[in-house]
C-alpha atoms as a PDB file:
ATOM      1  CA  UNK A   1       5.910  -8.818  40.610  1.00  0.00           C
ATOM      2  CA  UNK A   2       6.095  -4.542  40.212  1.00  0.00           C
ATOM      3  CA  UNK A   3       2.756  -4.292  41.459  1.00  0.00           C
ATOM      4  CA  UNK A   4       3.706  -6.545  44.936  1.00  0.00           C
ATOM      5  CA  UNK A   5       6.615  -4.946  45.079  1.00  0.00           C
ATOM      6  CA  UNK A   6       5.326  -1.315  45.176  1.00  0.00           C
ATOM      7  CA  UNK A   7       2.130  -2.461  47.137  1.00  0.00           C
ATOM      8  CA  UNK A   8       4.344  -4.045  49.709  1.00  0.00           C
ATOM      9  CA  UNK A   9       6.585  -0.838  50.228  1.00  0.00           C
ATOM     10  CA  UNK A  10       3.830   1.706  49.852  1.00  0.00           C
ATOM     11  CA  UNK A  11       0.700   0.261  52.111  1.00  0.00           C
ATOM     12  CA  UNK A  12       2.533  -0.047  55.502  1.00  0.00           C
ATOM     13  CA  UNK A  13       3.909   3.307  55.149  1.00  0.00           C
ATOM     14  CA  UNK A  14       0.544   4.601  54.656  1.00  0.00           C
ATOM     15  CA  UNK A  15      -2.396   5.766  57.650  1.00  0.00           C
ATOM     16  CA  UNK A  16      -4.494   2.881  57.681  1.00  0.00           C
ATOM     17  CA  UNK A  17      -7.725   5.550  56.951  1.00  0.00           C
ATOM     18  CA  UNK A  18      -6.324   5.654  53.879  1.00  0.00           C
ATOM     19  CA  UNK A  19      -5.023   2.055  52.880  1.00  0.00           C
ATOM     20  CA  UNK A  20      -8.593   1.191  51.522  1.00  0.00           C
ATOM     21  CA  UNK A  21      -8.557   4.632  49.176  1.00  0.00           C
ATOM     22  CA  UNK A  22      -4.675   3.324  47.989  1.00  0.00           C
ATOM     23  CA  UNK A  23      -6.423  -0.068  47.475  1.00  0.00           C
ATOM     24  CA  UNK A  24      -9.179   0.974  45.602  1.00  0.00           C
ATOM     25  CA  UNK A  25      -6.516   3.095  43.510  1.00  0.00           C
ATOM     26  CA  UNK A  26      -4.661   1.259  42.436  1.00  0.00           C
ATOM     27  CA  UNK A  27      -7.000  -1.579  41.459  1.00  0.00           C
ATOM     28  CA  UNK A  28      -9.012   0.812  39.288  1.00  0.00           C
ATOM     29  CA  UNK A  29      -5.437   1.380  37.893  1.00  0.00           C
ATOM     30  CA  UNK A  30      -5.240  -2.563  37.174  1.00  0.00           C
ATOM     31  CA  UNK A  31      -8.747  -2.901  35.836  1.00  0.00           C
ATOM     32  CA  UNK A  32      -7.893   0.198  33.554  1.00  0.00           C
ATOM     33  CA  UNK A  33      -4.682  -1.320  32.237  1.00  0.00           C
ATOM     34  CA  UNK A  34      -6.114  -4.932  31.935  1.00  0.00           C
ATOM     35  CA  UNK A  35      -9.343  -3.478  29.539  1.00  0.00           C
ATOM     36  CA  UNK A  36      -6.678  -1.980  27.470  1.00  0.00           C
ATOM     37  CA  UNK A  37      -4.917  -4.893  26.913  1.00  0.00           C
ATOM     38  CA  UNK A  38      -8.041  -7.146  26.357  1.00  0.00           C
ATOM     39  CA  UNK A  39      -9.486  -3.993  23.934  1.00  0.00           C
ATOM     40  CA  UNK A  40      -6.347  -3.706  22.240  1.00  0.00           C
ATOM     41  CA  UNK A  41      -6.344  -7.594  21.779  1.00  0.00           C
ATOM     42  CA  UNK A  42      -8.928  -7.760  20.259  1.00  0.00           C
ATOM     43  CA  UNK A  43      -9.505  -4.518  18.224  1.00  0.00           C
ATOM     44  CA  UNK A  44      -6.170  -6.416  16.442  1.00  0.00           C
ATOM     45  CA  UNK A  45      -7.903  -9.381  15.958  1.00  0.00           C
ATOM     46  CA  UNK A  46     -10.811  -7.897  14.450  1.00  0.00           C
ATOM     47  CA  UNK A  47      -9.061  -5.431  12.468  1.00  0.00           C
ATOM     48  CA  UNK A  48      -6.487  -8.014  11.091  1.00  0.00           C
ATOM     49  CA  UNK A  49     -10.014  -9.915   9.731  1.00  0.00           C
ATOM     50  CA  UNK A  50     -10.759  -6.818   8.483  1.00  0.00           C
ATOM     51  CA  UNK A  51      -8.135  -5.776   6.956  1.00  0.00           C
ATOM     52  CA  UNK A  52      -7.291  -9.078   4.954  1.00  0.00           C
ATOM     53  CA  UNK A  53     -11.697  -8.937   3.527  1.00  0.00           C
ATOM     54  CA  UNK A  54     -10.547  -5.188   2.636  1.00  0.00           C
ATOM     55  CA  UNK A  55      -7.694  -6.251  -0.056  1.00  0.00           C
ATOM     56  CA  UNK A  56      -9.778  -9.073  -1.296  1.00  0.00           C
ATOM     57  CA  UNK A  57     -12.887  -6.088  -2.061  1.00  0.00           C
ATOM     58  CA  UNK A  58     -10.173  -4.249  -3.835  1.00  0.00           C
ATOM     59  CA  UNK A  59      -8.767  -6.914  -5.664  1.00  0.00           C
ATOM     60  CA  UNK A  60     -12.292  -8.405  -6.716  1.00  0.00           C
ATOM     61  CA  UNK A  61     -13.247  -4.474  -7.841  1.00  0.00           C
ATOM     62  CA  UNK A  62     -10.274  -4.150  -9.734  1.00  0.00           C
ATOM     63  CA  UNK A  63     -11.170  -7.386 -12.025  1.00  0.00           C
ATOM     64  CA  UNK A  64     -14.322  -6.279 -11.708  1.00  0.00           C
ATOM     65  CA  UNK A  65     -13.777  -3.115 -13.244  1.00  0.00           C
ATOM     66  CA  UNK A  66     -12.103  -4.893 -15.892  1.00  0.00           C
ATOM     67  CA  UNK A  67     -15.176  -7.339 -16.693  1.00  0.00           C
ATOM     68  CA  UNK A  68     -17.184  -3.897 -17.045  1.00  0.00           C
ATOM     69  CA  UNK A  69     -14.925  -2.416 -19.176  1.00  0.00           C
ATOM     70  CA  UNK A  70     -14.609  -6.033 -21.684  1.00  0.00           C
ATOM     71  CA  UNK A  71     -18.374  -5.847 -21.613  1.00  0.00           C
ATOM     72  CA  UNK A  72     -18.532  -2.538 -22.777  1.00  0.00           C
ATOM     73  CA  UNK A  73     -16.042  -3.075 -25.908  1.00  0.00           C
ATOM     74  CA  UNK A  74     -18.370  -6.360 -26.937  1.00  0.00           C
ATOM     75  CA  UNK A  75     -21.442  -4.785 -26.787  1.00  0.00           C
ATOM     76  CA  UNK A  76     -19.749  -2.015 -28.876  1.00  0.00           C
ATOM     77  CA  UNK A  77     -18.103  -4.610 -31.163  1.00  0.00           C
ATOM     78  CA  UNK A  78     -21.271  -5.981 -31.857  1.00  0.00           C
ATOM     79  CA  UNK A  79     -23.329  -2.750 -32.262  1.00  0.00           C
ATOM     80  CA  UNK A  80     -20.420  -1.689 -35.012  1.00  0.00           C
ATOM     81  CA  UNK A  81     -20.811  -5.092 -37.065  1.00  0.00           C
ATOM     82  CA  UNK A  82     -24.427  -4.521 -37.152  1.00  0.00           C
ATOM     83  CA  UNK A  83     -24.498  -1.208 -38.224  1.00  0.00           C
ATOM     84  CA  UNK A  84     -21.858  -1.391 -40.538  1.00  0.00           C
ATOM     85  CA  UNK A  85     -23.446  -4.349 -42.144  1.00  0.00           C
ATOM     86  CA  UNK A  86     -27.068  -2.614 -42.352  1.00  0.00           C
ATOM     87  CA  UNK A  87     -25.222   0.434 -43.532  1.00  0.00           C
ATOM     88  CA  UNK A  88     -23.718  -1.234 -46.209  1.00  0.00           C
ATOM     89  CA  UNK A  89     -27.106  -3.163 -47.520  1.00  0.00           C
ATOM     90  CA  UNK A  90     -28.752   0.444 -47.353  1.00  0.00           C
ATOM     91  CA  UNK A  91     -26.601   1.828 -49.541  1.00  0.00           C
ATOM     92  CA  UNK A  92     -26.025  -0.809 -52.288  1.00  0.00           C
ATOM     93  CA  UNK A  93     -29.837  -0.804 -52.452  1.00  0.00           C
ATOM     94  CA  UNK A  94     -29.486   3.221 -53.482  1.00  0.00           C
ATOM     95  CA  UNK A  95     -26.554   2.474 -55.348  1.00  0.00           C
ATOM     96  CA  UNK A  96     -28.739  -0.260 -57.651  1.00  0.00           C
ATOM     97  CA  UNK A  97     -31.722   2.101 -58.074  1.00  0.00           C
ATOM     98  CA  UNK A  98     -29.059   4.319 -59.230  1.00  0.00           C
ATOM     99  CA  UNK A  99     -27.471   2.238 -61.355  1.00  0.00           C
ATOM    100  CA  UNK A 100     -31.076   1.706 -62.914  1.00  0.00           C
ATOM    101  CA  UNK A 101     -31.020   5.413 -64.381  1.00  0.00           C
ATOM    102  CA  UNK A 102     -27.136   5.127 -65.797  1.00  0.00           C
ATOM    103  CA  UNK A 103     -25.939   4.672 -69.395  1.00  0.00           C
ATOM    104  CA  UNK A 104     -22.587   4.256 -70.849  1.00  0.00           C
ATOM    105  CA  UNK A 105     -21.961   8.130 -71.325  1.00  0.00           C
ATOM    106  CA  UNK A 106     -23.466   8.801 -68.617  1.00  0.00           C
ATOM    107  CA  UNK A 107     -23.051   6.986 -65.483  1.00  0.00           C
ATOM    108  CA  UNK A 108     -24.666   7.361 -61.606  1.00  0.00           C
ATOM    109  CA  UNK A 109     -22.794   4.439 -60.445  1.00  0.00           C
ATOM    110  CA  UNK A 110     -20.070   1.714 -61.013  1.00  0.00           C
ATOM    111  CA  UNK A 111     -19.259  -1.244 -59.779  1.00  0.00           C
ATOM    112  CA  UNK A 112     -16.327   0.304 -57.965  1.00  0.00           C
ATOM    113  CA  UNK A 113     -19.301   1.973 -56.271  1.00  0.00           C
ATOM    114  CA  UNK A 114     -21.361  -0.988 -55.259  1.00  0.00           C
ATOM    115  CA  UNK A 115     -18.431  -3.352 -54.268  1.00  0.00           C
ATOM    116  CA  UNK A 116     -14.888  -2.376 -53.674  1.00  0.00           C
ATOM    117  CA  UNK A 117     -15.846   0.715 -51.873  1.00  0.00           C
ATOM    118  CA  UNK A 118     -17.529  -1.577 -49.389  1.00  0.00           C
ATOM    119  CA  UNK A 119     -15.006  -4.120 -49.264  1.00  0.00           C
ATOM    120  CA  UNK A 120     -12.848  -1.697 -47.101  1.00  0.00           C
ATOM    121  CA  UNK A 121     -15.331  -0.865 -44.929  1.00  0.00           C
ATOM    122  CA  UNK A 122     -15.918  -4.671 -43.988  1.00  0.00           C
ATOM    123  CA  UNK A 123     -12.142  -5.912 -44.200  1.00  0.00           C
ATOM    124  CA  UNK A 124     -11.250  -2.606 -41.667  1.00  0.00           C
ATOM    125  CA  UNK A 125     -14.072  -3.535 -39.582  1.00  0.00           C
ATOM    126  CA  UNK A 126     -12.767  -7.563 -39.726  1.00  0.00           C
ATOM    127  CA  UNK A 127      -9.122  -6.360 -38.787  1.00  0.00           C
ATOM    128  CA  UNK A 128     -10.396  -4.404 -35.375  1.00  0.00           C
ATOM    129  CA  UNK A 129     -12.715  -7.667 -34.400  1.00  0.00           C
ATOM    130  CA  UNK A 130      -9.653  -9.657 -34.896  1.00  0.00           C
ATOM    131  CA  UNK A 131      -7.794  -7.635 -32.658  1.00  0.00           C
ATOM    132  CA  UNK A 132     -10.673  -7.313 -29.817  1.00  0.00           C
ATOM    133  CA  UNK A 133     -10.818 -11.171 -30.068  1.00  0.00           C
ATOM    134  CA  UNK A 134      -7.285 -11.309 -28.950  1.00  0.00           C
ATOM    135  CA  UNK A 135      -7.712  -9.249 -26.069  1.00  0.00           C
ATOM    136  CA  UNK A 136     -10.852 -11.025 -25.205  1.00  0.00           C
ATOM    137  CA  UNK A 137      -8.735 -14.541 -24.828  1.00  0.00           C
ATOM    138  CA  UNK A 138      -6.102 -13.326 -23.166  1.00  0.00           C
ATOM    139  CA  UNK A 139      -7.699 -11.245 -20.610  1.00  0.00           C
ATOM    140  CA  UNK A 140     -10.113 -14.965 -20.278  1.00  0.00           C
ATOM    141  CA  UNK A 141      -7.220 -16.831 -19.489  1.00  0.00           C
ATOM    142  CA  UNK A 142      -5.774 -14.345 -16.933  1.00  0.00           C
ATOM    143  CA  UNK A 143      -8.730 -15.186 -14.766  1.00  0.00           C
ATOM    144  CA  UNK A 144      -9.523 -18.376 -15.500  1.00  0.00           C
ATOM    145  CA  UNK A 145      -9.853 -20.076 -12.022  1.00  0.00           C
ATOM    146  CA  UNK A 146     -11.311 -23.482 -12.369  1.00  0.00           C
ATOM    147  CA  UNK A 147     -10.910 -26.688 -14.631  1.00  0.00           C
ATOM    148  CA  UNK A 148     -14.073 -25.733 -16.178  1.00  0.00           C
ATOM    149  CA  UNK A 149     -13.390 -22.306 -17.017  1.00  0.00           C
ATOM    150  CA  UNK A 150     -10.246 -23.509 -18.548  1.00  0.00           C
ATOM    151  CA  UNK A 151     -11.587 -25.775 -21.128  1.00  0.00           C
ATOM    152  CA  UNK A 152     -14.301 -22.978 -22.036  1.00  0.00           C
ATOM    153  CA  UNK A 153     -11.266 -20.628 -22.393  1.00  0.00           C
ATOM    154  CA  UNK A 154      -9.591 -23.301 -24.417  1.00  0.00           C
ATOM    155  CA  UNK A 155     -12.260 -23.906 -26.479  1.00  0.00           C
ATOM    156  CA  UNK A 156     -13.078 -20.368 -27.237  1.00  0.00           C
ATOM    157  CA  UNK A 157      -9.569 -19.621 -28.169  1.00  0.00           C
ATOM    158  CA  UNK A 158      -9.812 -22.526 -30.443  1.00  0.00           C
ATOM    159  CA  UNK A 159     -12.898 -21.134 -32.259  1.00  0.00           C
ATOM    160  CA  UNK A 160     -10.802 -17.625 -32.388  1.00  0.00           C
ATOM    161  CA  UNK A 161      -7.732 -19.386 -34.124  1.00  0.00           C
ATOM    162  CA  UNK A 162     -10.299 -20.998 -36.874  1.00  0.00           C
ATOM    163  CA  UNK A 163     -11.924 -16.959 -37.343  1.00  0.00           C
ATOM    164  CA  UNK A 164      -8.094 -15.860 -37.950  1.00  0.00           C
ATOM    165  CA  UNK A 165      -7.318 -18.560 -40.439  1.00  0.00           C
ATOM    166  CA  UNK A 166     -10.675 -17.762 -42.163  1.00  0.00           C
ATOM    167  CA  UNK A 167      -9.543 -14.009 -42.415  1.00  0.00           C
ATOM    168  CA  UNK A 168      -6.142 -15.086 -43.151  1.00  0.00           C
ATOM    169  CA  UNK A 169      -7.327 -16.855 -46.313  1.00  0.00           C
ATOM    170  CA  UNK A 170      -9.528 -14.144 -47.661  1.00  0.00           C
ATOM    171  CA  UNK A 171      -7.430 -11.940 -47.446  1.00  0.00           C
ATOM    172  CA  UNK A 172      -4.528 -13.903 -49.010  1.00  0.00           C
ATOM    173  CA  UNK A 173      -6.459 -14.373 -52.001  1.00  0.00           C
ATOM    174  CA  UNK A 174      -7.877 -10.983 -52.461  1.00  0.00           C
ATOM    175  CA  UNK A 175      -4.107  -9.583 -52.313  1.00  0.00           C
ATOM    176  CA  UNK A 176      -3.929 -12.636 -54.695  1.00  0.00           C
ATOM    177  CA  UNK A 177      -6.232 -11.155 -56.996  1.00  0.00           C
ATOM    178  CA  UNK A 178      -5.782  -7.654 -56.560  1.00  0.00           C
ATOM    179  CA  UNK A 179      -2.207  -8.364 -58.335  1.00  0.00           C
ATOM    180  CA  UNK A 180      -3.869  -9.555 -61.334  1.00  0.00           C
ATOM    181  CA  UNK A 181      -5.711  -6.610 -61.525  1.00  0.00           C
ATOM    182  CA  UNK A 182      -6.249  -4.841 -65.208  1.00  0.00           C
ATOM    183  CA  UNK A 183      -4.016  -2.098 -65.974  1.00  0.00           C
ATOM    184  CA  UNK A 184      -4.729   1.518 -66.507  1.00  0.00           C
ATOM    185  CA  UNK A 185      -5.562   1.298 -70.562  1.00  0.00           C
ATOM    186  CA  UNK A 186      -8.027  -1.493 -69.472  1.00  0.00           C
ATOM    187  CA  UNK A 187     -11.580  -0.842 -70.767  1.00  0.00           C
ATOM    188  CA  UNK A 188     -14.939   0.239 -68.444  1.00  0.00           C
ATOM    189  CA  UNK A 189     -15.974  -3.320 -68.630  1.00  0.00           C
ATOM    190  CA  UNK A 190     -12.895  -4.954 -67.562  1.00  0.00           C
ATOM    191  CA  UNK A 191     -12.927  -2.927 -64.971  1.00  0.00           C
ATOM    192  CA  UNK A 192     -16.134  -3.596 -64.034  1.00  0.00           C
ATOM    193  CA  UNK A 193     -16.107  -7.047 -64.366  1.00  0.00           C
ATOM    194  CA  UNK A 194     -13.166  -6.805 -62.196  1.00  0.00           C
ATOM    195  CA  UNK A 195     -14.904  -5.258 -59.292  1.00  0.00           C
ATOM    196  CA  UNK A 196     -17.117  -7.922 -59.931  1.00  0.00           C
ATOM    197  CA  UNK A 197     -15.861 -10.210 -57.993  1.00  0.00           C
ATOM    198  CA  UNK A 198     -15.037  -8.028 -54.789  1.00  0.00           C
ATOM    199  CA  UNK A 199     -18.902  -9.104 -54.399  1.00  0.00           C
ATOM    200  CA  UNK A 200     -18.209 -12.441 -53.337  1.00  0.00           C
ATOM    201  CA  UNK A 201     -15.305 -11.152 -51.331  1.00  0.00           C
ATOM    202  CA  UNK A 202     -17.690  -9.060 -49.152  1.00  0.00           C
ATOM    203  CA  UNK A 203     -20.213 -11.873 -49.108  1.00  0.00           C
ATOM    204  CA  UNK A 204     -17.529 -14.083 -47.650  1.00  0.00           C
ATOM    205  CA  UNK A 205     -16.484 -10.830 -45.490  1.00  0.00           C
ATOM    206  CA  UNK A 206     -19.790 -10.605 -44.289  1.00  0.00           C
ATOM    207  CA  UNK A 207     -20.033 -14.280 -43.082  1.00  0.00           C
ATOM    208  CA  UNK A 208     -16.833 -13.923 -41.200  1.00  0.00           C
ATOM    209  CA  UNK A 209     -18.618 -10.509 -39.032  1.00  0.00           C
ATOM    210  CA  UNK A 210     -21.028 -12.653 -38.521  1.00  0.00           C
ATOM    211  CA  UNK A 211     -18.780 -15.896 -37.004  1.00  0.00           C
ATOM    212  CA  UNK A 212     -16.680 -12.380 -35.310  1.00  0.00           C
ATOM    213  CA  UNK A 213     -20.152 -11.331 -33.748  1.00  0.00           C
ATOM    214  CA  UNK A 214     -21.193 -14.946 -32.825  1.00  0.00           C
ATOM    215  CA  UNK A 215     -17.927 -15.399 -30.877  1.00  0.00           C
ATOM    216  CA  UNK A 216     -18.317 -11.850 -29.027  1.00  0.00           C
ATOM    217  CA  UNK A 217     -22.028 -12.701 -27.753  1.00  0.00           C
ATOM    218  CA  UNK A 218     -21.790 -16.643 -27.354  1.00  0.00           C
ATOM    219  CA  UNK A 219     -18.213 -16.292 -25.354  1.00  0.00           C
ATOM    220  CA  UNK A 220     -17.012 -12.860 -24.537  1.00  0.00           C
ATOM    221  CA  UNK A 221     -20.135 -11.744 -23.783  1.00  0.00           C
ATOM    222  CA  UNK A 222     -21.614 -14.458 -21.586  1.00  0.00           C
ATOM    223  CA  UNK A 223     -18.417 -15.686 -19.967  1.00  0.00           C
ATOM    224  CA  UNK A 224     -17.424 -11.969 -18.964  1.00  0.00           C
ATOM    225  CA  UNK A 225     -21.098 -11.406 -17.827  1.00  0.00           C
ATOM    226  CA  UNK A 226     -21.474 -14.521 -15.555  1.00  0.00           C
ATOM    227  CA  UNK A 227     -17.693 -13.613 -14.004  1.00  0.00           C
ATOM    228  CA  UNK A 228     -19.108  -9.938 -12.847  1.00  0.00           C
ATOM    229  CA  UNK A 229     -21.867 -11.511 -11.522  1.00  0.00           C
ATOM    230  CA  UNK A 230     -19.729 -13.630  -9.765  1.00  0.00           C
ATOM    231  CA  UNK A 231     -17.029 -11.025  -8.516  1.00  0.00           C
ATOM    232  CA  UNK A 232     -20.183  -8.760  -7.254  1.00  0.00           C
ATOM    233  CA  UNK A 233     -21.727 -11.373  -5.010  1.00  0.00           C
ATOM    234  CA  UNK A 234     -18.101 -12.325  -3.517  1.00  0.00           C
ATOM    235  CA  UNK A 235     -17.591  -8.227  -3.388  1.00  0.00           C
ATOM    236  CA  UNK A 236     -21.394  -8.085  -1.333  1.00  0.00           C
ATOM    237  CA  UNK A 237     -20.439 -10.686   0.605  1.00  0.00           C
ATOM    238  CA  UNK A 238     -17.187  -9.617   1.787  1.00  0.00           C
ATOM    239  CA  UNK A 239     -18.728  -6.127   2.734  1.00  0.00           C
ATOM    240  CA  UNK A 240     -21.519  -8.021   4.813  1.00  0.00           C
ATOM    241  CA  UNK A 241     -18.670  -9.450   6.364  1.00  0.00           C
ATOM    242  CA  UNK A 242     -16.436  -6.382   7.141  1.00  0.00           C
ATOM    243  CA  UNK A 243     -19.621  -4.753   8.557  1.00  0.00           C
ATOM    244  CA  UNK A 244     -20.691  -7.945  10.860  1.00  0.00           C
ATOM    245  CA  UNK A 245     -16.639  -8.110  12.086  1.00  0.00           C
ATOM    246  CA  UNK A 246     -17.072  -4.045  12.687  1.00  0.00           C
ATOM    247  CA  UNK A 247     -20.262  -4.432  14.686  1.00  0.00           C
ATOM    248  CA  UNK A 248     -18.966  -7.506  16.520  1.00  0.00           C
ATOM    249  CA  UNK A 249     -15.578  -5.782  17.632  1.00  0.00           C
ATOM    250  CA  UNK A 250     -17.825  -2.790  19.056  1.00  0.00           C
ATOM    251  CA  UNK A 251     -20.092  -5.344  20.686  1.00  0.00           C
ATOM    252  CA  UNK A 252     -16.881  -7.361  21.852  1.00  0.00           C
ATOM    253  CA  UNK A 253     -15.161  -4.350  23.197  1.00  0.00           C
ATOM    254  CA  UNK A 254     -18.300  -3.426  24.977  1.00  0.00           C
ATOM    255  CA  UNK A 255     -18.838  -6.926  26.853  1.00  0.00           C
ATOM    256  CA  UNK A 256     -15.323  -6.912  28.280  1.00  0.00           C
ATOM    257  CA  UNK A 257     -15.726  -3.604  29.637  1.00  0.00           C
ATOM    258  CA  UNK A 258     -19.011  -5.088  31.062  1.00  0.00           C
ATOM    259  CA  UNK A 259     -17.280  -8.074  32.529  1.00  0.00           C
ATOM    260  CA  UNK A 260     -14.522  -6.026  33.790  1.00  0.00           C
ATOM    261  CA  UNK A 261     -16.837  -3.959  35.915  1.00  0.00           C
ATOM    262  CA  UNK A 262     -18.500  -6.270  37.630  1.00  0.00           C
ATOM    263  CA  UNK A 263     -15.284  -7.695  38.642  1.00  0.00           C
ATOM    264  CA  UNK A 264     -13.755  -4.648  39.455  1.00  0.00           C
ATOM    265  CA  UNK A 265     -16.585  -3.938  41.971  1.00  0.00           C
ATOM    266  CA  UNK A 266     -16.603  -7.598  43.110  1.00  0.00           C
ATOM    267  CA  UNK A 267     -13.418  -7.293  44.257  1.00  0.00           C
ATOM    268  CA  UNK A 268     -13.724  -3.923  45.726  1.00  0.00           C
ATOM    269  CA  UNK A 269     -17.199  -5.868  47.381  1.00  0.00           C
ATOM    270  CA  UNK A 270     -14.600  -8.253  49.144  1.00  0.00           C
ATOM    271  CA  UNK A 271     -11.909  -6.124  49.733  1.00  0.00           C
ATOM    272  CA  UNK A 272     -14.591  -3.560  51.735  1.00  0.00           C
ATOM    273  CA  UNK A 273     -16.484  -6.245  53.685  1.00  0.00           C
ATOM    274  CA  UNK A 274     -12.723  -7.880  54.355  1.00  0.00           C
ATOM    275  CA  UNK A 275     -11.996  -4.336  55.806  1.00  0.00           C
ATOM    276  CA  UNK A 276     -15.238  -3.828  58.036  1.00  0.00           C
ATOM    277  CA  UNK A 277     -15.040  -7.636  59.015  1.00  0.00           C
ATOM    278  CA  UNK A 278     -11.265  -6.779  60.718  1.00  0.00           C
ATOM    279  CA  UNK A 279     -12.603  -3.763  62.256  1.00  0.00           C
ATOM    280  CA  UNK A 280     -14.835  -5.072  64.019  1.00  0.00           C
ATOM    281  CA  UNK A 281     -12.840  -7.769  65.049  1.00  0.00           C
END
């Protein structure tokens, strides 16, 4: 409505050598205003695509990041079980040959030596597993995202209830017997045979690393593992995405330039031969 407006109080005013020049003007002005609209359009579009794929990368690389870092404290937690456990069987072996070479007045090594020292070392160790096998449940459930995944979770933080009552009731009955312990007049012997029986403790210590490892590798592990595989495809994916939308604007952007041209200079086709045709007439 501007545009007739102006064209209608502008065109007879001006020398009709120049009306084609004021024509050709002002649709160039058109074509230039249209191609920003359609460009702008659609750079929105695009970008809007874009920018939604863009939050999902960073969310998926966040969790990601956090799969990493759970994977990391298994394979440590694992590692540490192992070595404390070969550490331990290392040493007792010493321990016994040193034993060997004791006598009563003179003595190398004690049971104190070969099995309370060491059932410290494995009830410490048990108390950080326990701990990591919290975390490891609750971060599962925060990203559980299917039925299936739920029951797994379920499941696993089933099995991790049963590995805390088991530690529970160890340790309830070694604070059990530790009260009954013999007093400070007691004889070597009693002594002894009192540290005794810390070597069934750390036998039944040892099986519970072992259900603590089994539970790291057979759940936190695997599940974990098979989630960042998971998050990196969708995070691939995404950026294949963001880099086809990025070409395809370009592309886009480019065409309807195109397509503009040609009917920019189609109309200025007409308009000329309209011109010549009334000329000559």
């Amino acid at each position: 409505m501007r545009y007739s407006t102006v064209v209608n109080f502008l065109i007879p005013r001006i020398k009709k050598n120049n009306k084609i020049k004021v024509i050709k003007f002002l649709n160039l002005i058109i074509f230039v205003s249209i191609f920003a609209l359609i460009s702008s359009s659609m750079s929105l579009f695009f970008e809007n695509k874009i920018d939604k794929l863009e939050k999902r990368v960073t969310l998926l690389e966040v969790n990601n990041l956090i799969f990493t870092n759970q994977l990391e404290r298994t394979s440590k937690n694992i590692k540490r079980i192992e070595n404390l456990t070969l550490n331990i069987i290392e040493n007792n072996s010493l321990l016994e040959i040193i034993n060997e070479f004791s006598a009563d007045k003179i003595r190398l090594s004690d049971a104190r030596n070969l099995y309370f020292d060491p059932y410290y070392l494995l009830q410490s160790l048990a108390v950080k597993n326990d701990d990591e096998i919290s975390r490891v449940t609750k971060d599962a459930m925060l990203i559980v995202e299917d039925l299936n995944e739920l029951n797994l979770v379920e499941k696993a933080i089933d099995e991790a209830k049963n590995i805390e009552a088991k530690f529970n009731s160890l340790n309830r009955r070694e604070s059990l017997y530790e009260a009954n312990s013999p007093d400070q007049n007691s004889s070597t012997k009693e002594w002894d045979k009192h540290y005794e029986k810390y070597q069934q403790f750390n036998e039944e210590y040892k099986d519970l690393l072992d259900d603590q490892k089994k539970f790291f590798f057979e759940f936190s592990y695997l599940f974990f593992s098979k989630k960042k595989e998971e998050y990196s495809e969708e995070i691939n994916k995404n950026l294949e995405e963001i880099s086809k939308l990025s070409k395809n604007e370009t592309k886009t952007i480019l065409y309807a330039f195109l397509i503009q041209i040609i009917i920019f200079l189609v109309i200025q086709s007409f308009e000329i031969s309209f011109e010549i045709f009334r000329k000559k007439k």
